[in-house]
N, C-alpha and C. Protein backbone atom coordinates (compact mmCIF):
# COMPACT_ATOMS: atom_id res chain seq x y z
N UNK A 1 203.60 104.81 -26.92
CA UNK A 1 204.04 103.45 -26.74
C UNK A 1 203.75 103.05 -25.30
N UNK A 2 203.00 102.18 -25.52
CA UNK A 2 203.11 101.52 -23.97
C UNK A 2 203.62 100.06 -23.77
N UNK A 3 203.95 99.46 -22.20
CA UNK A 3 204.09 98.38 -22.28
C UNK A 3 203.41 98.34 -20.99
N UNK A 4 202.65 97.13 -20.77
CA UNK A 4 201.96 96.59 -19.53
C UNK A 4 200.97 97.64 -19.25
N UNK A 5 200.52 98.33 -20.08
CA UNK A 5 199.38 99.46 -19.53
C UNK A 5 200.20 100.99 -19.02
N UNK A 6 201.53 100.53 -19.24
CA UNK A 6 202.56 102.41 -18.93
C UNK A 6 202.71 103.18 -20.34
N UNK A 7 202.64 104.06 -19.75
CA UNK A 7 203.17 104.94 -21.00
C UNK A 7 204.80 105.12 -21.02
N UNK A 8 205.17 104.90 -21.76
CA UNK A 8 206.78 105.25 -22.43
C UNK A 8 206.94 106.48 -22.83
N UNK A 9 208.68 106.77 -22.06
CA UNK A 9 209.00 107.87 -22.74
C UNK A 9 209.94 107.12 -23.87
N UNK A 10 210.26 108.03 -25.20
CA UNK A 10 211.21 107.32 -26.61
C UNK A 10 212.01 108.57 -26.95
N UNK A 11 213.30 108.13 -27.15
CA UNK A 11 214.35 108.50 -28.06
C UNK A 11 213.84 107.77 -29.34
N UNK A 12 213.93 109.27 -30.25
CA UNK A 12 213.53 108.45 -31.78
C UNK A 12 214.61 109.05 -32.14
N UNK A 13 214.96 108.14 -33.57
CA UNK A 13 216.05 108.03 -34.33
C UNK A 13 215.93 107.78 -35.76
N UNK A 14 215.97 108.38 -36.59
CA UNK A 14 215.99 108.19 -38.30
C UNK A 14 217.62 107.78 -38.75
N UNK A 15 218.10 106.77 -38.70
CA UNK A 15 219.11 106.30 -39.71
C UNK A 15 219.22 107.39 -40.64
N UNK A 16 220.43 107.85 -41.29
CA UNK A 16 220.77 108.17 -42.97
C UNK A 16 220.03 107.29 -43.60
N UNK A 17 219.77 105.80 -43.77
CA UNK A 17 219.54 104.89 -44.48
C UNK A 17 217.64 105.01 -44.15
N UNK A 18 217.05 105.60 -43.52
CA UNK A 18 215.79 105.89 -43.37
C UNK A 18 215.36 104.63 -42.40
N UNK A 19 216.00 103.89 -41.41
CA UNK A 19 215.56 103.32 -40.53
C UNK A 19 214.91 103.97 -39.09
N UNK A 20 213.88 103.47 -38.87
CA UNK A 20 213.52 104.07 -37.77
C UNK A 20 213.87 103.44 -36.71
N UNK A 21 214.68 103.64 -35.11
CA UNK A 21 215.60 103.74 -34.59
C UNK A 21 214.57 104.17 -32.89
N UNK A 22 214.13 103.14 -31.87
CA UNK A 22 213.08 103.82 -30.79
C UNK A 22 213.78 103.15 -29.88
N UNK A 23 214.26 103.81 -28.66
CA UNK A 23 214.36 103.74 -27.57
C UNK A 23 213.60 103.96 -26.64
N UNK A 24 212.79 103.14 -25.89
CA UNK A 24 211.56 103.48 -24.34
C UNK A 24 212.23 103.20 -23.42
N UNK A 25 211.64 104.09 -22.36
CA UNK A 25 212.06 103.41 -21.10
C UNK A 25 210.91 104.52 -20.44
N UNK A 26 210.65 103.77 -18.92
CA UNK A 26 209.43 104.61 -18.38
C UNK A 26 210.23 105.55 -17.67
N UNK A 27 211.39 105.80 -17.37
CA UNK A 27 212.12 106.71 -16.91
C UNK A 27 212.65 107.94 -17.97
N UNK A 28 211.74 109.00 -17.66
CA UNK A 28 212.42 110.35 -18.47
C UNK A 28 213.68 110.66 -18.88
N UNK A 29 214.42 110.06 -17.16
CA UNK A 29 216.00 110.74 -17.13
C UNK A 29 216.70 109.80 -17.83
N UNK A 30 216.62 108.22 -18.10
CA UNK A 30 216.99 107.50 -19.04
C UNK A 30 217.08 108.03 -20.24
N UNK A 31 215.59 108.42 -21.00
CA UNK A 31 215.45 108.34 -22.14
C UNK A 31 216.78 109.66 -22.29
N UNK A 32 216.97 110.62 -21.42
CA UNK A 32 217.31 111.65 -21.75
C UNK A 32 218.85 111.69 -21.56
N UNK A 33 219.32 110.26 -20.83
CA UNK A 33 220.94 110.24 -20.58
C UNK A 33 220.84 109.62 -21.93
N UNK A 34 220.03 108.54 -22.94
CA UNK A 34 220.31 107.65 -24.12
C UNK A 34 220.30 108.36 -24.76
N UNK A 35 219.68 109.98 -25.09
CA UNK A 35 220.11 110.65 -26.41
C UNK A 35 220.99 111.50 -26.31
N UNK A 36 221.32 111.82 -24.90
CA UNK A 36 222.45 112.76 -24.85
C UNK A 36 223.69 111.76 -25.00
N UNK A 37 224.29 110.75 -24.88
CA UNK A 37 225.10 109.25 -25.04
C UNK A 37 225.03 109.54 -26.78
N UNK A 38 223.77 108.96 -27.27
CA UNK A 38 224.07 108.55 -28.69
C UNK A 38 224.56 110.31 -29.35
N UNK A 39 223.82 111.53 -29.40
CA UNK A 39 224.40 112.79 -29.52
C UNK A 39 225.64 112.79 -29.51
N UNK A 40 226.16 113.02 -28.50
CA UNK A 40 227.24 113.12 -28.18
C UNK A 40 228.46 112.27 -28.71
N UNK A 41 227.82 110.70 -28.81
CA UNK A 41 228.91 109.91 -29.42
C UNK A 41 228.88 110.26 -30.96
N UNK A 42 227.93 111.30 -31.63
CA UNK A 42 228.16 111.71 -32.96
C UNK A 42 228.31 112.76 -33.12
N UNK A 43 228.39 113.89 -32.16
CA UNK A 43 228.52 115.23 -32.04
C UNK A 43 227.62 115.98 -32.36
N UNK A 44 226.10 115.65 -32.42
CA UNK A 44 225.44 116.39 -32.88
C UNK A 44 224.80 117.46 -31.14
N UNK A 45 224.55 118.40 -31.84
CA UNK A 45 223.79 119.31 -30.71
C UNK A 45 222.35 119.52 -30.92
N UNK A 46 221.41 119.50 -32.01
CA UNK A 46 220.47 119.79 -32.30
C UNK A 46 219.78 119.25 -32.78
N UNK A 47 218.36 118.69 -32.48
CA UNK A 47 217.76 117.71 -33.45
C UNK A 47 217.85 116.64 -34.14
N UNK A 48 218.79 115.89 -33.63
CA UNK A 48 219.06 114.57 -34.68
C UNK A 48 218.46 113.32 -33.94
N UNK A 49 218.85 113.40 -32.64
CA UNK A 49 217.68 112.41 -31.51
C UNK A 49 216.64 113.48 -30.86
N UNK A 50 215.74 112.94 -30.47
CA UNK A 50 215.16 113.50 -29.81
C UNK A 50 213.98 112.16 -29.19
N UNK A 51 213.73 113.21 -27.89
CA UNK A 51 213.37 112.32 -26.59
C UNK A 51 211.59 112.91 -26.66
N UNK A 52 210.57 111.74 -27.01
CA UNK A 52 209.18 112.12 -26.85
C UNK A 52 208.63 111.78 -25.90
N UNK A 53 208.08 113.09 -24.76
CA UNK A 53 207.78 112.32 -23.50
C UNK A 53 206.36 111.75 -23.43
N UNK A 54 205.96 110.62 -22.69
CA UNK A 54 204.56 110.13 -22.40
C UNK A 54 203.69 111.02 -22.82
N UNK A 55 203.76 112.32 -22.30
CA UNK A 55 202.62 112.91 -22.80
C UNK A 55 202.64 114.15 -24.10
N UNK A 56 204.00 113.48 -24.78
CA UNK A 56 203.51 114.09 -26.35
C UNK A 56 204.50 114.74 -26.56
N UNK A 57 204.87 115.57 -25.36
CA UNK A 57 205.96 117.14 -25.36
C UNK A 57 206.97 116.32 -26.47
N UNK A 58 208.23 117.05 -27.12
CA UNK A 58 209.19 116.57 -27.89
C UNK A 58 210.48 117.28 -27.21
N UNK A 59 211.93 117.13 -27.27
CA UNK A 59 212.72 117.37 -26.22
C UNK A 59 213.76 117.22 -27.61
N UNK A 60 214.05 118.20 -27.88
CA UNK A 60 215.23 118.24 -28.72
C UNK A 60 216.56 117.76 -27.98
N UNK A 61 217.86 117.68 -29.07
CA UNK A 61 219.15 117.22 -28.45
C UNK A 61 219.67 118.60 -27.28
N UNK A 62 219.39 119.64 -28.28
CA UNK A 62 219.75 120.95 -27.20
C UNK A 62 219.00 120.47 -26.25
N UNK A 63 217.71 120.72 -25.90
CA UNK A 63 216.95 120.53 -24.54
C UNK A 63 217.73 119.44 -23.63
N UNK A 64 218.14 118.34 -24.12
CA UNK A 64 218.22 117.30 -23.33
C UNK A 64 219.57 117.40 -22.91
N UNK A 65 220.76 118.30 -23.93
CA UNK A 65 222.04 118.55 -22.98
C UNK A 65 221.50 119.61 -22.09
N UNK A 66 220.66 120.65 -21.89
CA UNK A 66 220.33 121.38 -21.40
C UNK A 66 219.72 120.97 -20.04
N UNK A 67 219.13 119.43 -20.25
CA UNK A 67 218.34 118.69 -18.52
C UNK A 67 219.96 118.27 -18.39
N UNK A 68 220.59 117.72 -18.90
CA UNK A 68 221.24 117.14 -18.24
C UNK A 68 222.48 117.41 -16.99
């Protein structure tokens, strides 16, 4: 995802209801305080958000309580 020619980092998100659910921001540590926030406000620890950085890597919920 880009905007203005940047690359975005995204919190992706699948709804129960199969909605797809994208958070960008060009800041890593954003993307990575917004899934540890939404995580946390549902208790999940593993895989349910996850943070895809600019260049592809994928950042599970563990990983990202783990940066944080």
């Amino acid at each position: 995802m880009t905007t203005e020619g940047k690359t975005m980092n995204k919190v992706i998100h699948i709804t129960g209801h199969g909605e797809l659910r994208v958070f960008a921001d060009e800041s890593l540590a954003a993307c990575i305080r917004e899934a540890n926030r939404l995580n946390a406000e549902r208790g999940f620890t593993s895989g349910v958000r996850v943070v895809e950085c600019a260049d592809g890597h994928r950042m599970t919920a563990a990983d990202c309580k783990a940066t944080a």
